[in-house]
PDB file of N, CA and C in Angstrom:
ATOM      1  N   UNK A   1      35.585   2.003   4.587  1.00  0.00           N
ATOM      2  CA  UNK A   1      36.080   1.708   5.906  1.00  0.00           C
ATOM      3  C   UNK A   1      36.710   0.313   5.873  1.00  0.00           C
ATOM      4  N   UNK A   2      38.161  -0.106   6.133  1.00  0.00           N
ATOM      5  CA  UNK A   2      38.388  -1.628   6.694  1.00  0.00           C
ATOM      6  C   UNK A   2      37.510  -1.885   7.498  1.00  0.00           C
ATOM      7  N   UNK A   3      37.978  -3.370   7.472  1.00  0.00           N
ATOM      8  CA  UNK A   3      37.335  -4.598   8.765  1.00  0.00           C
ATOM      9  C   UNK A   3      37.855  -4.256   9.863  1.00  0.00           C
ATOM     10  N   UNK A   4      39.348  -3.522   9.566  1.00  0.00           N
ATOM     11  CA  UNK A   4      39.652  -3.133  11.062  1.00  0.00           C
ATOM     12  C   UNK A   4      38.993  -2.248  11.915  1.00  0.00           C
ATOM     13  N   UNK A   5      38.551  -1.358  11.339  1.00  0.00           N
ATOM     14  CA  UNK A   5      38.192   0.568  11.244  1.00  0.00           C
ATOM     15  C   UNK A   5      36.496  -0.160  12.077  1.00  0.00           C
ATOM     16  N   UNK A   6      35.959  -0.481  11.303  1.00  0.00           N
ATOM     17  CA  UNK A   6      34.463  -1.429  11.693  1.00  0.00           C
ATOM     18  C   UNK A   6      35.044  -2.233  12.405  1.00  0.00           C
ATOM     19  N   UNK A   7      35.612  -3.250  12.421  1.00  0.00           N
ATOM     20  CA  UNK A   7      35.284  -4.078  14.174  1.00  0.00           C
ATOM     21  C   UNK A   7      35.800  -3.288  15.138  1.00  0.00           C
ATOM     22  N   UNK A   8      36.513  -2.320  15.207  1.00  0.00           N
ATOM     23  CA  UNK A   8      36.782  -1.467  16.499  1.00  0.00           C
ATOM     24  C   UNK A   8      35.419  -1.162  16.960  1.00  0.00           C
ATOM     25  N   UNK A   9      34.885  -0.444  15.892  1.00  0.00           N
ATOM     26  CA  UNK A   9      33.926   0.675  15.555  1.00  0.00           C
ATOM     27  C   UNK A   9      33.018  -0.093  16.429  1.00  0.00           C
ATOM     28  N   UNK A  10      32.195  -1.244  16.047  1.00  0.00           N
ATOM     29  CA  UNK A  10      31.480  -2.439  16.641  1.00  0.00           C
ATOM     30  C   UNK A  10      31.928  -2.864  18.044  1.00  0.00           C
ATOM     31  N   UNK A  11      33.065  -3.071  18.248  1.00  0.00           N
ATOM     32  CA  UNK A  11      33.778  -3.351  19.645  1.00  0.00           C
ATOM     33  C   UNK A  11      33.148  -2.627  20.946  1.00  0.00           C
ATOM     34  N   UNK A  12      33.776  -1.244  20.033  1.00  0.00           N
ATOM     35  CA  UNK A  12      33.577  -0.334  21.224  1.00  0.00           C
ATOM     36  C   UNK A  12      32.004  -0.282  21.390  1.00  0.00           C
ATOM     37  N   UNK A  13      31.265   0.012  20.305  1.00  0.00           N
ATOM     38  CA  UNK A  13      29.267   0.588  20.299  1.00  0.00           C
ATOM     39  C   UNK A  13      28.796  -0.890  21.466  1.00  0.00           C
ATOM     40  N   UNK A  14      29.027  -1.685  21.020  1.00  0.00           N
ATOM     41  CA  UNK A  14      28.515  -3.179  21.823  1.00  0.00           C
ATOM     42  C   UNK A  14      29.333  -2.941  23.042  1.00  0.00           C
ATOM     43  N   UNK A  15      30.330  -2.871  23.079  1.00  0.00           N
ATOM     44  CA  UNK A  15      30.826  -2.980  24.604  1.00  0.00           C
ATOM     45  C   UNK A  15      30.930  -4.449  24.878  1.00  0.00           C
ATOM     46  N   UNK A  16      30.783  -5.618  24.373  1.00  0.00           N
ATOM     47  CA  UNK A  16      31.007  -7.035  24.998  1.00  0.00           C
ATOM     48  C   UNK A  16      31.762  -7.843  23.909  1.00  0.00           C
ATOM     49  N   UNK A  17      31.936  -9.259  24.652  1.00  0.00           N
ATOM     50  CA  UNK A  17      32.893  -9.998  23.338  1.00  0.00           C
ATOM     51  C   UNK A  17      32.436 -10.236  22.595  1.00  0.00           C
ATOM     52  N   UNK A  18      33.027 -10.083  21.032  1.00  0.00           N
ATOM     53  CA  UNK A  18      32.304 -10.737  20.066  1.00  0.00           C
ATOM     54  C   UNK A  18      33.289 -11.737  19.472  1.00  0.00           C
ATOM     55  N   UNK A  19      32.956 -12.660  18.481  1.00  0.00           N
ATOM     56  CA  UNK A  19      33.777 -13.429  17.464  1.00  0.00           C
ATOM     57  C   UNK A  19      33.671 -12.531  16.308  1.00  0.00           C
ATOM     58  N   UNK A  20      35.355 -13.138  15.496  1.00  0.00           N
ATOM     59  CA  UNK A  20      35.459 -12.237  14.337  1.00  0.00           C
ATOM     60  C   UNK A  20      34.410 -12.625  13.787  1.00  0.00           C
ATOM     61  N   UNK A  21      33.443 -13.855  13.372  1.00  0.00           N
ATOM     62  CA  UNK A  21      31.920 -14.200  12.485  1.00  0.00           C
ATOM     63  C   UNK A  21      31.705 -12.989  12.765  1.00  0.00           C
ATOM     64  N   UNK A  22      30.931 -13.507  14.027  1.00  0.00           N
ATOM     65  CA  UNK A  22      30.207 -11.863  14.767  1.00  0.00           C
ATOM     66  C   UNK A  22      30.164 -10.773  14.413  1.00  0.00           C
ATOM     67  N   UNK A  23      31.767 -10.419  14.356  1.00  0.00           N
ATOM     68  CA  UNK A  23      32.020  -8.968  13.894  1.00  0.00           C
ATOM     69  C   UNK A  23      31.731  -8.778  12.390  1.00  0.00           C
ATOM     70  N   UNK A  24      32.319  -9.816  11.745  1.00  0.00           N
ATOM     71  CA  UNK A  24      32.154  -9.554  10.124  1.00  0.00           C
ATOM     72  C   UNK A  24      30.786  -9.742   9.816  1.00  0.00           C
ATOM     73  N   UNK A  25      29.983 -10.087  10.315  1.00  0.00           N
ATOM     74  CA  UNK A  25      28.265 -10.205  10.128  1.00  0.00           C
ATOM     75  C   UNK A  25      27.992  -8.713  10.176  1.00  0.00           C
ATOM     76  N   UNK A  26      28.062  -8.491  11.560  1.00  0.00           N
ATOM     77  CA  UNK A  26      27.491  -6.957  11.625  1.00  0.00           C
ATOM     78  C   UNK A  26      28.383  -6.337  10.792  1.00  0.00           C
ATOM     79  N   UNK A  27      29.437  -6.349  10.687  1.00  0.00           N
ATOM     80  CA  UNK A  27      29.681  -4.985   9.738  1.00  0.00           C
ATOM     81  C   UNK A  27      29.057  -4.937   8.370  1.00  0.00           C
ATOM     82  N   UNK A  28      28.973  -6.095   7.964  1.00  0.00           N
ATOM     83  CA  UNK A  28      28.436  -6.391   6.182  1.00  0.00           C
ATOM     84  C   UNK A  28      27.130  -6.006   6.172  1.00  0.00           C
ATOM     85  N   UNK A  29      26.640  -6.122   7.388  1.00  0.00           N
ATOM     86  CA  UNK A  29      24.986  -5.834   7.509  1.00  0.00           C
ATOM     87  C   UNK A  29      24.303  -4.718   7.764  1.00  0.00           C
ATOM     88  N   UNK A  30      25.736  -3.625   8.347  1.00  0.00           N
ATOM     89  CA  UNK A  30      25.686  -2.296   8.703  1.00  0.00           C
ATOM     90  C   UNK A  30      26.124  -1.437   7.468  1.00  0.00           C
ATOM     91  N   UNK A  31      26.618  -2.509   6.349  1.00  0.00           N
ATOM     92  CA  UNK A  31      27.111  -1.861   5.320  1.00  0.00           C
ATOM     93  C   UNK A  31      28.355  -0.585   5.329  1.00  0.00           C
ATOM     94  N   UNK A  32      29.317  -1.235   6.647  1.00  0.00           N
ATOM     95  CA  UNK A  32      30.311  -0.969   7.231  1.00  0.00           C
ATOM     96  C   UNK A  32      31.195  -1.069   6.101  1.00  0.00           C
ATOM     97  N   UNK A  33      31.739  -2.089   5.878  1.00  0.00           N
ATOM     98  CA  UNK A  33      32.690  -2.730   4.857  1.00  0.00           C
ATOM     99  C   UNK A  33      31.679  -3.664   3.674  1.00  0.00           C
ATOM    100  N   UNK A  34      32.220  -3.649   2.493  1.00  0.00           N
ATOM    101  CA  UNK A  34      32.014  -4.379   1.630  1.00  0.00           C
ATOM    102  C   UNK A  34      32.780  -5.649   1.260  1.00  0.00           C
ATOM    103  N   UNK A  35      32.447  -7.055   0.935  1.00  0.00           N
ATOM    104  CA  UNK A  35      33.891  -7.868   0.666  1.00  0.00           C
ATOM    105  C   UNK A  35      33.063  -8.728  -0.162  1.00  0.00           C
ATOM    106  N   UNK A  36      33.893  -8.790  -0.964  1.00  0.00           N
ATOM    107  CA  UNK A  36      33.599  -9.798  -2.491  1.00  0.00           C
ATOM    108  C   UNK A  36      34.160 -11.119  -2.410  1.00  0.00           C
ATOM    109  N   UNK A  37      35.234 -11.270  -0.908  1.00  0.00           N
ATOM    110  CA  UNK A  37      35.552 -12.483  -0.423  1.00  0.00           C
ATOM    111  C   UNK A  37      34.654 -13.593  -0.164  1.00  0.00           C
ATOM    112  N   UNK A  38      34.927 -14.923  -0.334  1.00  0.00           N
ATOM    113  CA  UNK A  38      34.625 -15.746   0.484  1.00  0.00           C
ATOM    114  C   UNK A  38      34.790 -15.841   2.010  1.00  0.00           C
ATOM    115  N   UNK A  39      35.605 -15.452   2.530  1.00  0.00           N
ATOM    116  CA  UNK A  39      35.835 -15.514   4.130  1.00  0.00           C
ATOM    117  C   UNK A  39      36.462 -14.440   4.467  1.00  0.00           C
ATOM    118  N   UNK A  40      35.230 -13.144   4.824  1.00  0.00           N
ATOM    119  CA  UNK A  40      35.135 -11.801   5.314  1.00  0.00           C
ATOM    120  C   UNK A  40      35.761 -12.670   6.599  1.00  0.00           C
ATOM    121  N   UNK A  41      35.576 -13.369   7.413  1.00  0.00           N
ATOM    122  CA  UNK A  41      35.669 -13.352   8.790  1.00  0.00           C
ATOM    123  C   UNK A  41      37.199 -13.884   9.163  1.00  0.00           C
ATOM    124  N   UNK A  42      37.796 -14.341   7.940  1.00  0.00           N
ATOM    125  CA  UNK A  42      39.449 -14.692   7.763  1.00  0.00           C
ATOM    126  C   UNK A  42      39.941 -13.797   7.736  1.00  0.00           C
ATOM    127  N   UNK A  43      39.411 -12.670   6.574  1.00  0.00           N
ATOM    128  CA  UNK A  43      40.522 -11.338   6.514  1.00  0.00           C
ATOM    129  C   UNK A  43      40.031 -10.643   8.280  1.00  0.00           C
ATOM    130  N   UNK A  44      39.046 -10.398   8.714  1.00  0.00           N
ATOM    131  CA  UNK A  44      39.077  -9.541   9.986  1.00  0.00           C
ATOM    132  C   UNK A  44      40.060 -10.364  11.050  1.00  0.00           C
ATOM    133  N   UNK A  45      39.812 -11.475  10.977  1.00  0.00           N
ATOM    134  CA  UNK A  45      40.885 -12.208  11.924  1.00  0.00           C
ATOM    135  C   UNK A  45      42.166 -11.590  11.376  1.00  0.00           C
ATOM    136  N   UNK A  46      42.844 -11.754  10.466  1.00  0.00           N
ATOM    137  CA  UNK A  46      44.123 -11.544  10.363  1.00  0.00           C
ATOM    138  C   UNK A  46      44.278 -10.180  10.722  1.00  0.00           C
ATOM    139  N   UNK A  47      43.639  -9.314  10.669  1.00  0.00           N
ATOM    140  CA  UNK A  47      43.394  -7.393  11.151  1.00  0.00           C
ATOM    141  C   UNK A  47      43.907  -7.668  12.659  1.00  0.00           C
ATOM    142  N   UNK A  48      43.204  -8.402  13.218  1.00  0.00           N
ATOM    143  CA  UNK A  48      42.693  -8.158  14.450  1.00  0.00           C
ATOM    144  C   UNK A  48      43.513  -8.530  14.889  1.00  0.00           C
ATOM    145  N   UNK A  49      44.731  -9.857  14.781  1.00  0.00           N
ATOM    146  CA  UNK A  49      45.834 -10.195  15.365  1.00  0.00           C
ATOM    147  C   UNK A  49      47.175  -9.596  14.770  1.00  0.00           C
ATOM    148  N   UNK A  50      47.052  -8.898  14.057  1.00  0.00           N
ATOM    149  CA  UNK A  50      48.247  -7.799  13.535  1.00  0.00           C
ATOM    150  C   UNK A  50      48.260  -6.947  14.116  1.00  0.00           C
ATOM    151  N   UNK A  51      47.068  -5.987  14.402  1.00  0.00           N
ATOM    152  CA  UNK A  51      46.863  -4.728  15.666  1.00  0.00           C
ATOM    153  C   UNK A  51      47.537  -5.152  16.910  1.00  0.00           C
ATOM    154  N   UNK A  52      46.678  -6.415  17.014  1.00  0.00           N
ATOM    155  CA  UNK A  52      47.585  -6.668  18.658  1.00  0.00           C
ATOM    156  C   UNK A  52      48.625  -6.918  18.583  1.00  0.00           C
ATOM    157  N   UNK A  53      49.180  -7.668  17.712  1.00  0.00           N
ATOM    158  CA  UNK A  53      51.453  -7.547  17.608  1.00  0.00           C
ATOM    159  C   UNK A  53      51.193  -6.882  17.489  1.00  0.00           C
ATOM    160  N   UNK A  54      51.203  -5.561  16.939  1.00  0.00           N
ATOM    161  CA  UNK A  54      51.756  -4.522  17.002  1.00  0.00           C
ATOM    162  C   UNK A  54      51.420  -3.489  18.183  1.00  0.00           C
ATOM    163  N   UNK A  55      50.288  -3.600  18.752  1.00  0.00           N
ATOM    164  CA  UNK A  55      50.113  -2.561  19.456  1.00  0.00           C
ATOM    165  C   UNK A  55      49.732  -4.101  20.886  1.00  0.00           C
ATOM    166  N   UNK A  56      50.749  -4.277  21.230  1.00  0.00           N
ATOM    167  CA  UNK A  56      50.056  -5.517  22.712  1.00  0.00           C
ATOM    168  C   UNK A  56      49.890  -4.755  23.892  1.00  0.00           C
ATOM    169  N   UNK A  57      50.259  -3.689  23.951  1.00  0.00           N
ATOM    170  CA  UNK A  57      49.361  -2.945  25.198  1.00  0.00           C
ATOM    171  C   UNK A  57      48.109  -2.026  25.010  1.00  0.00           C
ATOM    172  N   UNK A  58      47.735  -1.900  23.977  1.00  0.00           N
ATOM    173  CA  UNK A  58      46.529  -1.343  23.576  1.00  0.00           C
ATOM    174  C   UNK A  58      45.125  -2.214  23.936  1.00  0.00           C
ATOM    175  N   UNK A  59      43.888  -1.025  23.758  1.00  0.00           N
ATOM    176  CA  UNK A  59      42.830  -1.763  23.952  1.00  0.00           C
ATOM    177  C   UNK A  59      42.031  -2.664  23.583  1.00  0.00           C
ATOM    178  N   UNK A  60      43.287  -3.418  22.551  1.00  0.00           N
ATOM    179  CA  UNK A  60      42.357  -4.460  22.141  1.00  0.00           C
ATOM    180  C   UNK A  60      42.881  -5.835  22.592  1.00  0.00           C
ATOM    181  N   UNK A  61      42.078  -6.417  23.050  1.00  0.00           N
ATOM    182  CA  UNK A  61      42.029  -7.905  23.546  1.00  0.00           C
ATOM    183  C   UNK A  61      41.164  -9.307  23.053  1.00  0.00           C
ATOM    184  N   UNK A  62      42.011 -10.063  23.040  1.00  0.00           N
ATOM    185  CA  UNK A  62      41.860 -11.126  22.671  1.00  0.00           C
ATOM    186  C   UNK A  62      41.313 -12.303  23.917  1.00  0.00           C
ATOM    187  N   UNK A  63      40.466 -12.574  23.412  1.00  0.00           N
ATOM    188  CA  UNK A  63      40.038 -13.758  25.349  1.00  0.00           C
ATOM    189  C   UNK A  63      39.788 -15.269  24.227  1.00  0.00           C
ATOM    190  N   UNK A  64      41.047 -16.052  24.749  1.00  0.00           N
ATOM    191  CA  UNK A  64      40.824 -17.226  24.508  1.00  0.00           C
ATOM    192  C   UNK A  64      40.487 -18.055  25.251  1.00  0.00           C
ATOM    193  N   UNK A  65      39.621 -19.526  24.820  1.00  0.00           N
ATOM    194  CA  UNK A  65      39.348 -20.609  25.710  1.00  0.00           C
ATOM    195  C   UNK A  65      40.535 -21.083  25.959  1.00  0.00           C
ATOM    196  N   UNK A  66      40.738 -22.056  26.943  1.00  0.00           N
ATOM    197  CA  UNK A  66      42.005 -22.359  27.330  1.00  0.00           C
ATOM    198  C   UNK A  66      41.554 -24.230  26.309  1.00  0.00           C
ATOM    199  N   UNK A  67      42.613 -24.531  25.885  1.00  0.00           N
ATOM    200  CA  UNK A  67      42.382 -25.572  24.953  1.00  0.00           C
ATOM    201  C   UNK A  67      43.717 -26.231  24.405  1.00  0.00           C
ATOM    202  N   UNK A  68      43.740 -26.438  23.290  1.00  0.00           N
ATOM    203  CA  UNK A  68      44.702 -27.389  22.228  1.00  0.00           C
ATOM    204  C   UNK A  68      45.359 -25.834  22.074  1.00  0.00           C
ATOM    205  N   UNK A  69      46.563 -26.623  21.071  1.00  0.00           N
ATOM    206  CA  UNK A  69      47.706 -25.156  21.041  1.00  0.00           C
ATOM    207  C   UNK A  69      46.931 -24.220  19.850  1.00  0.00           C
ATOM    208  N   UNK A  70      46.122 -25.061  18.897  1.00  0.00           N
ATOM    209  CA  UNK A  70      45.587 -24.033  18.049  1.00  0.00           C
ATOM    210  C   UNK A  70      43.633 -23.998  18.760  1.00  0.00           C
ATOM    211  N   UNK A  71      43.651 -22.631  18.169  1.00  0.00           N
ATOM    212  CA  UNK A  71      42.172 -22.157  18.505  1.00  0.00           C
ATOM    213  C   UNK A  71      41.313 -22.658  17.208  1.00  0.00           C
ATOM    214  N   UNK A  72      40.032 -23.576  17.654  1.00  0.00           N
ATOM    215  CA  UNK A  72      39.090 -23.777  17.114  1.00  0.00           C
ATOM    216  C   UNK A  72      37.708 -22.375  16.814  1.00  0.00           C
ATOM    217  N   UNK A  73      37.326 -23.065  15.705  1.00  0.00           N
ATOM    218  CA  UNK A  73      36.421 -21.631  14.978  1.00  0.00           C
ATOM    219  C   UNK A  73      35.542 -21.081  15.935  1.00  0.00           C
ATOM    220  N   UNK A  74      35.767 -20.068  15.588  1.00  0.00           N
ATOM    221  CA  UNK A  74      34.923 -19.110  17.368  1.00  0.00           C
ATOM    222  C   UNK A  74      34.966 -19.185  18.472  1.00  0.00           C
ATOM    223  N   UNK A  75      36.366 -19.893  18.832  1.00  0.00           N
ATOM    224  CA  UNK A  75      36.608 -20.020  20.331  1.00  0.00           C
ATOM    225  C   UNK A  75      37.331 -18.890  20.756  1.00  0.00           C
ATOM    226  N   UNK A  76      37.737 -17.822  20.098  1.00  0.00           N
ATOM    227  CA  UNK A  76      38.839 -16.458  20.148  1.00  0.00           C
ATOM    228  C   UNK A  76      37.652 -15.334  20.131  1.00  0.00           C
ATOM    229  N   UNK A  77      37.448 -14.869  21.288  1.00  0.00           N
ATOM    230  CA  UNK A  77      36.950 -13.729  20.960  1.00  0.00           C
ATOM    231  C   UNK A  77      37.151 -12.652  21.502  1.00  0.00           C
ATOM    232  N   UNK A  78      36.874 -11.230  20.889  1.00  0.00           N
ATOM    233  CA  UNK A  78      37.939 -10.043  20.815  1.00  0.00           C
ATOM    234  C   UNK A  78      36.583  -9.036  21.938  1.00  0.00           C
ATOM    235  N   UNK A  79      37.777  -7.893  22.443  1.00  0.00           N
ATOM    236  CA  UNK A  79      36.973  -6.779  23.174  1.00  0.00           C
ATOM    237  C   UNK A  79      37.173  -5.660  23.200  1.00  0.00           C
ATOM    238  N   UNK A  80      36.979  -4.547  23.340  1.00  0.00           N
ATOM    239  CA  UNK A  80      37.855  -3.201  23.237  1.00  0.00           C
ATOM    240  C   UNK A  80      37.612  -2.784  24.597  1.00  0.00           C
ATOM    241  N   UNK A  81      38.862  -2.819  25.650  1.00  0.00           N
ATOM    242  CA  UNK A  81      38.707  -2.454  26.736  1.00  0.00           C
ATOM    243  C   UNK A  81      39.795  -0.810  26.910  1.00  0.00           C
ATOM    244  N   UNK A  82      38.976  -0.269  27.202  1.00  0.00           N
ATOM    245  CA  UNK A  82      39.489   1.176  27.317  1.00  0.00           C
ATOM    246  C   UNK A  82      40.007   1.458  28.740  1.00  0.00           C
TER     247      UNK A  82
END
């Protein structure tokens, strides 16, 4: 399964926001995805903001703090609103 395929998967079962950490924790722990990476929670970020360009009216959302022009670590966190 991708990180993508699992953090949906996670999105939707939880129903609330999580951070990509968040997400990449539980999936590694659910034995969702496997990653031999150093920063599982880099590659799900980059998933997670490619889905949304591409699909920006779909159910996935992004809720940022309102802040500096770039987002600090775990201040972005994602939801699957249906």
């Amino acid at each position: 399964m991708s990180f993508l395929t699992a953090a949906i998967s996670i999105l939707k079962e939880t129903g609330r926001e999580m951070t990509a950490t968040e997400i990449a924790r539980v999936a590694i722990e659910r034995g969702l995805v496997e990653s031999s990476g150093k920063t599982p929670e880099a590659t799900l970020t980059a998933q997670l903001y490619v889905r949304l360009r591409d699909h920006p009216q779909g159910p996935l959302r992004k809720i940022a703090e309102p802040g500096p022009l770039r987002a600090r670590r775990d201040s972005v966190r994602w939801a699957w609103r249906e």
